[in-house]
N, C-alpha and C. Protein backbone atom coordinates (compact mmCIF):
# COMPACT_ATOMS: atom_id res chain seq x y z
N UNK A 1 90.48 80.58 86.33
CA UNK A 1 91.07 80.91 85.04
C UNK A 1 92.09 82.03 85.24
N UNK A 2 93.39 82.07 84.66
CA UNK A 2 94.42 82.80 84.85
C UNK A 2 94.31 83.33 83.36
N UNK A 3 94.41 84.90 83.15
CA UNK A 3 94.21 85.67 82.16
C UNK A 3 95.87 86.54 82.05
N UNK A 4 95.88 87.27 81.33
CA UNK A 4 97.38 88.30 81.36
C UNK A 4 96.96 89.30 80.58
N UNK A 5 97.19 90.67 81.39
CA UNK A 5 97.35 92.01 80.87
C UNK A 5 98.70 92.73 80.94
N UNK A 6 98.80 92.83 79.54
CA UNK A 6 100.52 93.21 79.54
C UNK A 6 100.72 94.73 78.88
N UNK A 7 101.63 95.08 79.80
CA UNK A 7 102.09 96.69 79.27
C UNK A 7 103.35 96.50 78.92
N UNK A 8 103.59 96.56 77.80
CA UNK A 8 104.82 96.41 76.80
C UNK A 8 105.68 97.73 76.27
N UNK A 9 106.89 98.21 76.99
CA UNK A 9 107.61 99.12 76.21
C UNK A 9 106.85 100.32 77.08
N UNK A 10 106.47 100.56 78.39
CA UNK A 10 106.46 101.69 78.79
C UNK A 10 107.42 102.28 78.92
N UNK A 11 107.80 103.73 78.32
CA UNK A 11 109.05 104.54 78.29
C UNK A 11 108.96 105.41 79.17
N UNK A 12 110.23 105.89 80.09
CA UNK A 12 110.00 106.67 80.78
C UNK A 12 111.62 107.24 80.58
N UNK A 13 111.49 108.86 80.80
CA UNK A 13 112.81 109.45 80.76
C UNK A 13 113.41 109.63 82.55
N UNK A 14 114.19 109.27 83.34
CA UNK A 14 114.50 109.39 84.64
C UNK A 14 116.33 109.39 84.69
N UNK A 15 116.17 109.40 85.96
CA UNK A 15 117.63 109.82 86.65
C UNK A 15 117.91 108.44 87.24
N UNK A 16 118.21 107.33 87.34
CA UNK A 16 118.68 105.94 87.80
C UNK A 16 119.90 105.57 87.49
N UNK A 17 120.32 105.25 88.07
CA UNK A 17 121.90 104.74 87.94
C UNK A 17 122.98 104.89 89.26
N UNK A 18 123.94 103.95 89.19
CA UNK A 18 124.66 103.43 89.79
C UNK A 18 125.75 105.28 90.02
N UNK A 19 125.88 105.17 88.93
CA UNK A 19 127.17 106.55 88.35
C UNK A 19 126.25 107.61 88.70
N UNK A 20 127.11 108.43 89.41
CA UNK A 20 126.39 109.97 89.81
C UNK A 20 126.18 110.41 88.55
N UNK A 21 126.65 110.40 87.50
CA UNK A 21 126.77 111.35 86.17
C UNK A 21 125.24 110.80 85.66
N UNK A 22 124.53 109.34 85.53
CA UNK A 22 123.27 108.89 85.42
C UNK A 22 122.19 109.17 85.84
N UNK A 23 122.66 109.95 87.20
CA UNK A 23 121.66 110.14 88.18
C UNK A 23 121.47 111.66 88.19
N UNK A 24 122.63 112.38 87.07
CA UNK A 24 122.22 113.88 86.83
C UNK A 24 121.91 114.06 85.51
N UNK A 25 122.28 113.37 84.70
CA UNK A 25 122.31 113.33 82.89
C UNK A 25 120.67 112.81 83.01
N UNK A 26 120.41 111.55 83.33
CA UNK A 26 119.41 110.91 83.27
C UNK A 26 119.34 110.18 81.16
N UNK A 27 118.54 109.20 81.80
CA UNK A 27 118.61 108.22 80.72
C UNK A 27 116.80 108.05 80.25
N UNK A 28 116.71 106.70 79.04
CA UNK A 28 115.62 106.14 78.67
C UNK A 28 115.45 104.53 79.73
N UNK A 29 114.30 104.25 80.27
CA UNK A 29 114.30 103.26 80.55
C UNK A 29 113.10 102.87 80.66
N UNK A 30 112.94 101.79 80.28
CA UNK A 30 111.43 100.94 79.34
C UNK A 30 111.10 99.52 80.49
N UNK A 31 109.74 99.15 80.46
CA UNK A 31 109.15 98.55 81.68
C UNK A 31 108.34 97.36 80.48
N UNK A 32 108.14 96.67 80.90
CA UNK A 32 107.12 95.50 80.62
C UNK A 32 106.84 94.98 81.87
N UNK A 33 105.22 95.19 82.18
CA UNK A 33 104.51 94.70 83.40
C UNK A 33 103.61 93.36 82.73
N UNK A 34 103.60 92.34 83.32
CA UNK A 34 102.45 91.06 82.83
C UNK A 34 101.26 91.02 84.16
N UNK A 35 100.70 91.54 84.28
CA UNK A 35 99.45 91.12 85.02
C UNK A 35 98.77 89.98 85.24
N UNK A 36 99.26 89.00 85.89
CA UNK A 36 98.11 87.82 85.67
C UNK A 36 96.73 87.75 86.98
N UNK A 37 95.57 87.48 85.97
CA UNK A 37 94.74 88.08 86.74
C UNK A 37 93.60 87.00 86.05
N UNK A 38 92.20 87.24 86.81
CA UNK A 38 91.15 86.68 85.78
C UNK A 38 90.35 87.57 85.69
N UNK A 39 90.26 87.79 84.05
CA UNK A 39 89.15 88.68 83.68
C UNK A 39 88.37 88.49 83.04
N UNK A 40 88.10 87.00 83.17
CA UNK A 40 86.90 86.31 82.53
C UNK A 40 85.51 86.72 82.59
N UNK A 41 84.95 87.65 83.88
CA UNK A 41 84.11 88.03 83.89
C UNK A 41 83.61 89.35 83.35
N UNK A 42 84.80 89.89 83.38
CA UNK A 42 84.86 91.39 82.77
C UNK A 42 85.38 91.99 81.60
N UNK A 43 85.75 90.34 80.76
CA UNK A 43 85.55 89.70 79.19
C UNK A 43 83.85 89.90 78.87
N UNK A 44 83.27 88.73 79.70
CA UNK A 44 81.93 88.31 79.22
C UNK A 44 80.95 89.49 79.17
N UNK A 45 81.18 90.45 80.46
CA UNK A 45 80.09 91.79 80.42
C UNK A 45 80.72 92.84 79.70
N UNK A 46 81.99 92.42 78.97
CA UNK A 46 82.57 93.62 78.81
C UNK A 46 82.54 94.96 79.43
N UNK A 47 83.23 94.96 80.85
CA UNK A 47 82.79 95.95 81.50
C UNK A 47 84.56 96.36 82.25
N UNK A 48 84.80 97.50 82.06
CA UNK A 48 86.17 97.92 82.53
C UNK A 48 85.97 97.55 84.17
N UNK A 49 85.00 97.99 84.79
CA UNK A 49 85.03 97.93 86.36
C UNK A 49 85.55 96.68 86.75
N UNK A 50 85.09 95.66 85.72
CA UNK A 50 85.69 94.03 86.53
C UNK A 50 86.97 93.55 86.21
N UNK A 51 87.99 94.44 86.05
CA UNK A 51 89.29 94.12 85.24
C UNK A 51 90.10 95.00 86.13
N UNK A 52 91.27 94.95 85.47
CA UNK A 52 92.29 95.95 86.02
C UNK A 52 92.36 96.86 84.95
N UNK A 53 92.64 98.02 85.41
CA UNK A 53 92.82 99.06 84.18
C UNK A 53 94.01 99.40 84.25
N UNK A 54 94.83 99.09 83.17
CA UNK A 54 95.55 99.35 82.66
C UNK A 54 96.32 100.52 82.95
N UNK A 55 95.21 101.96 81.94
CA UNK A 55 95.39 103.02 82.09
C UNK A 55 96.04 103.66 83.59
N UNK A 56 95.08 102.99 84.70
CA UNK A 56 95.92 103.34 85.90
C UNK A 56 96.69 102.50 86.68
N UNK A 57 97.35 101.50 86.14
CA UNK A 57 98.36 100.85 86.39
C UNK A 57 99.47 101.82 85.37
N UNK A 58 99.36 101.95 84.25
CA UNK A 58 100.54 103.03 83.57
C UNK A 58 101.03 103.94 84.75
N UNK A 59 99.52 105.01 85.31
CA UNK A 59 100.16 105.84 85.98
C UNK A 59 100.43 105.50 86.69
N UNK A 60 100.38 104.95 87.97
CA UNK A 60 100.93 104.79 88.58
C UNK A 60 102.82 103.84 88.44
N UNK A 61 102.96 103.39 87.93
CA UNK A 61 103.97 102.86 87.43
C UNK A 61 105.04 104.33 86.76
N UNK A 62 104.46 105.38 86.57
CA UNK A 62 105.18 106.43 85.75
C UNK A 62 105.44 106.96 87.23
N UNK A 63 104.30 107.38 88.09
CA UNK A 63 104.87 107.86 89.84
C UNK A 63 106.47 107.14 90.34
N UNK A 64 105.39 105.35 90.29
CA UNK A 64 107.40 105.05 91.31
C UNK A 64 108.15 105.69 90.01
N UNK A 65 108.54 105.67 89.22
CA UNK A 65 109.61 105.34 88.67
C UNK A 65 110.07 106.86 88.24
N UNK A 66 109.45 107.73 88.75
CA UNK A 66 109.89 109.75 88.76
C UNK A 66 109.95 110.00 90.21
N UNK A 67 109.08 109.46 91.39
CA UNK A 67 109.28 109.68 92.54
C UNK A 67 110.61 109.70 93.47
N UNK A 68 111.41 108.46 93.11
CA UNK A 68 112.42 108.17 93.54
C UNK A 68 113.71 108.23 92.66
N UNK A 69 114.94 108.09 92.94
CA UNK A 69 116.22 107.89 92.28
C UNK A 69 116.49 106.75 92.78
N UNK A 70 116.53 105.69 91.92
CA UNK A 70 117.02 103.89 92.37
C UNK A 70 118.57 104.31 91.66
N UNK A 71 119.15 103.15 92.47
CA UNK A 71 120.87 102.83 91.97
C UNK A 71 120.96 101.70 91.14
N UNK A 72 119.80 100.77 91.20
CA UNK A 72 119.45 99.71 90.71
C UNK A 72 118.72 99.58 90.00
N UNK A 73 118.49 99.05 88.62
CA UNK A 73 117.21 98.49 88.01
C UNK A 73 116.47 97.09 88.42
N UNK A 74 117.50 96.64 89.18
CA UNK A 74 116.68 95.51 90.12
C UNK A 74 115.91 96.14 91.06
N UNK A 75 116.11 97.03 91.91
CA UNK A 75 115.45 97.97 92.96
C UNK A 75 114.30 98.48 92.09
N UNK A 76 114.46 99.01 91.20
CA UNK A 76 113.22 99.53 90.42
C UNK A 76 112.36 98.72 90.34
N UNK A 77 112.50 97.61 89.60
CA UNK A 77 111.62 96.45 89.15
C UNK A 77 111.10 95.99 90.23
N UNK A 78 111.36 96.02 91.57
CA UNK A 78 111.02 95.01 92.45
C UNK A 78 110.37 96.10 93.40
N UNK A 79 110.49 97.25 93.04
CA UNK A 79 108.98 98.34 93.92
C UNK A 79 108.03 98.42 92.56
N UNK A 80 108.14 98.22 91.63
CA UNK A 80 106.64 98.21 90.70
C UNK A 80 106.28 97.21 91.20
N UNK A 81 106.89 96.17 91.21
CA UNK A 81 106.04 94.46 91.36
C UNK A 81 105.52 94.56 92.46
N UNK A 82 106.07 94.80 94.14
CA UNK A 82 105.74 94.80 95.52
C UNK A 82 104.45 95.83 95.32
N UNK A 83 105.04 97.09 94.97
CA UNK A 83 103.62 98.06 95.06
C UNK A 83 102.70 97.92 94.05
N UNK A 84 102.39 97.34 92.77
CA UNK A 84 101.32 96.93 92.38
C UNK A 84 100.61 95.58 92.38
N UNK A 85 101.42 94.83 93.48
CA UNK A 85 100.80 93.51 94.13
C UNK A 85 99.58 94.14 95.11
N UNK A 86 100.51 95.42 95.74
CA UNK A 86 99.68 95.72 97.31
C UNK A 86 98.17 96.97 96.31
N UNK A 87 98.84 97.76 95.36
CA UNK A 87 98.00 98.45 95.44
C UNK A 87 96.69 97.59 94.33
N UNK A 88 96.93 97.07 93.41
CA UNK A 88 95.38 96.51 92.68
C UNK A 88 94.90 94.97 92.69
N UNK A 89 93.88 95.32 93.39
CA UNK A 89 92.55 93.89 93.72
C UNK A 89 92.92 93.26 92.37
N UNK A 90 93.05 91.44 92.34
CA UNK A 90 92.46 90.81 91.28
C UNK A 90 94.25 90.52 91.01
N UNK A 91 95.57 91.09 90.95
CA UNK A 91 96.28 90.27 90.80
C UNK A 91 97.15 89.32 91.34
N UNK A 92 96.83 88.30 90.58
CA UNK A 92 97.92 87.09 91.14
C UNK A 92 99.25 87.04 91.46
N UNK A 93 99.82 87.14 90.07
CA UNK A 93 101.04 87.27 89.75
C UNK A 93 101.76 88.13 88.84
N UNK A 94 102.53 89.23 88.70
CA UNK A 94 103.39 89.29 88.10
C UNK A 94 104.54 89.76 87.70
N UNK A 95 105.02 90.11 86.36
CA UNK A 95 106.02 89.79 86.12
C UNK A 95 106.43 91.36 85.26
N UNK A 96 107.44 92.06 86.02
CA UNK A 96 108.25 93.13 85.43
C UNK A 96 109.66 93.38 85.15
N UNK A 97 109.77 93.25 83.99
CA UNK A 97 110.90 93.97 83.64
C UNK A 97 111.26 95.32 83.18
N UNK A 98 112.66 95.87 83.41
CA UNK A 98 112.89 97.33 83.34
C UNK A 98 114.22 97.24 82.52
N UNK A 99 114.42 98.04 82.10
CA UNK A 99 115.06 98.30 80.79
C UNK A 99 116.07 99.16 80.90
N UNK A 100 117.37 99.33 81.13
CA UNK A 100 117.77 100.64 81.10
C UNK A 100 118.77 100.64 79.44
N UNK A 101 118.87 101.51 78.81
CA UNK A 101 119.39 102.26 77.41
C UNK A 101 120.71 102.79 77.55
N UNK A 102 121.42 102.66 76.80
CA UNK A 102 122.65 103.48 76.63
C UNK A 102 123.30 103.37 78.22
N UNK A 103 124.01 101.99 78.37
CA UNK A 103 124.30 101.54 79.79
C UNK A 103 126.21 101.68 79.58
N UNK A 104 126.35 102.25 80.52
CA UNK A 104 127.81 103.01 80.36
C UNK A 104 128.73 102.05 80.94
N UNK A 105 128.78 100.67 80.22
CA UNK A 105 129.92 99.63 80.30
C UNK A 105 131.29 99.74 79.67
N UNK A 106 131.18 100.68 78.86
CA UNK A 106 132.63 100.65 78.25
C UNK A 106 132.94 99.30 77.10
N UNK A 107 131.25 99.11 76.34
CA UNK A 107 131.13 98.09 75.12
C UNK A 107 129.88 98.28 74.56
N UNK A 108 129.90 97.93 73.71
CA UNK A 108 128.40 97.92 72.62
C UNK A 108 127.50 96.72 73.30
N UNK A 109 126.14 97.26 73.65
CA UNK A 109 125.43 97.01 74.48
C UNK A 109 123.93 97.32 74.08
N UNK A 110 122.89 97.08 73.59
CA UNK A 110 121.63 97.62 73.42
C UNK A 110 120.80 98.04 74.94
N UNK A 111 121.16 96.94 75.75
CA UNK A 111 120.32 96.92 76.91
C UNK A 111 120.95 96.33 77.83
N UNK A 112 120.37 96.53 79.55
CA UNK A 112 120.52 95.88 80.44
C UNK A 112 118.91 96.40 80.68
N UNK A 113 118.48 94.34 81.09
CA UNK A 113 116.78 94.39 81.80
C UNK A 113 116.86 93.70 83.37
N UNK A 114 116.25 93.80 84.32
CA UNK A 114 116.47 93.31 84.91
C UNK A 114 115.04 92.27 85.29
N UNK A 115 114.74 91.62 85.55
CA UNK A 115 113.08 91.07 85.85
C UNK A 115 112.75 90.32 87.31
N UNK A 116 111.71 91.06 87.63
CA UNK A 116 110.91 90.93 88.85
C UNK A 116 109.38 89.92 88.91
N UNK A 117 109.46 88.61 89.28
CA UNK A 117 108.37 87.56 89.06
C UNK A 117 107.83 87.46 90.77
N UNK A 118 106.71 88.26 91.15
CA UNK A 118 106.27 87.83 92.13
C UNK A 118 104.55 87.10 92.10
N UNK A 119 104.15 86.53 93.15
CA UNK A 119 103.08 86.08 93.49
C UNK A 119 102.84 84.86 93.46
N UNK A 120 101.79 84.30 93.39
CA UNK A 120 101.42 82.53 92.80
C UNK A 120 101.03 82.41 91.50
N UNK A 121 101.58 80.99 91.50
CA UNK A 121 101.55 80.62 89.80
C UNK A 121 100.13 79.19 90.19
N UNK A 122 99.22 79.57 91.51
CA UNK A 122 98.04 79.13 91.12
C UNK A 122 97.25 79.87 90.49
């Protein structure tokens, strides 16, 4: 059984960007992680231990993304996905996108996301 735990609209304030001025001003940029996982068992006992927690998937996800200065929001997206493939037991697959705000194209723009789909879709 394939289940999904999703973190929707994590905000984080950082320094990313292509433009040196991004990478000293610093911006808003927002994450949606999908977890696919089975937590059918840790549905039935209702028990946090048999699941992924969330809570420390946030933090850690708030680490990469203050630890480093990416040039890319593809680069971003694709060290949450690689490093929370490697670091938590139980997921399959998934799927992150990153968000960056107020993107200095020289047009009216709400967003640029970029999205990262790794693992099996058994």
């Amino acid at each position: 059984m394939t289940n999904i735990i999703r973190l929707k609209n994590a905000t984080f304030y950082a320094y990313h960007g292509a433009m040196k001025e991004e990478q000293h001003i610093g911006g808003k940029f927002e994450a949606d992680v999908d977890l696919y996982t089975d937590f059918s068992e840790a549905a039935a006992e209702d028990n946090l231990e048999k699941t992924i927690n969330y809570h420390d998937v946030y933090q850690f996800i708030n680490r990469i993304v203050h630890d480093k200065k990416y040039y890319l929001i593809e680069a971003l997206a694709y060290e949450i996905a690689t490093r929370i493939l490697e670091e938590f037991d139980g997921v399959i697959k998934i799927a992150v996108r990153v968000r960056k705000n107020s993107v200095p194209i020289g047009g009216v723009i709400d967003c640029v996301e970029a999205e990262v789909v790794l693992g099996s879709d058994e």
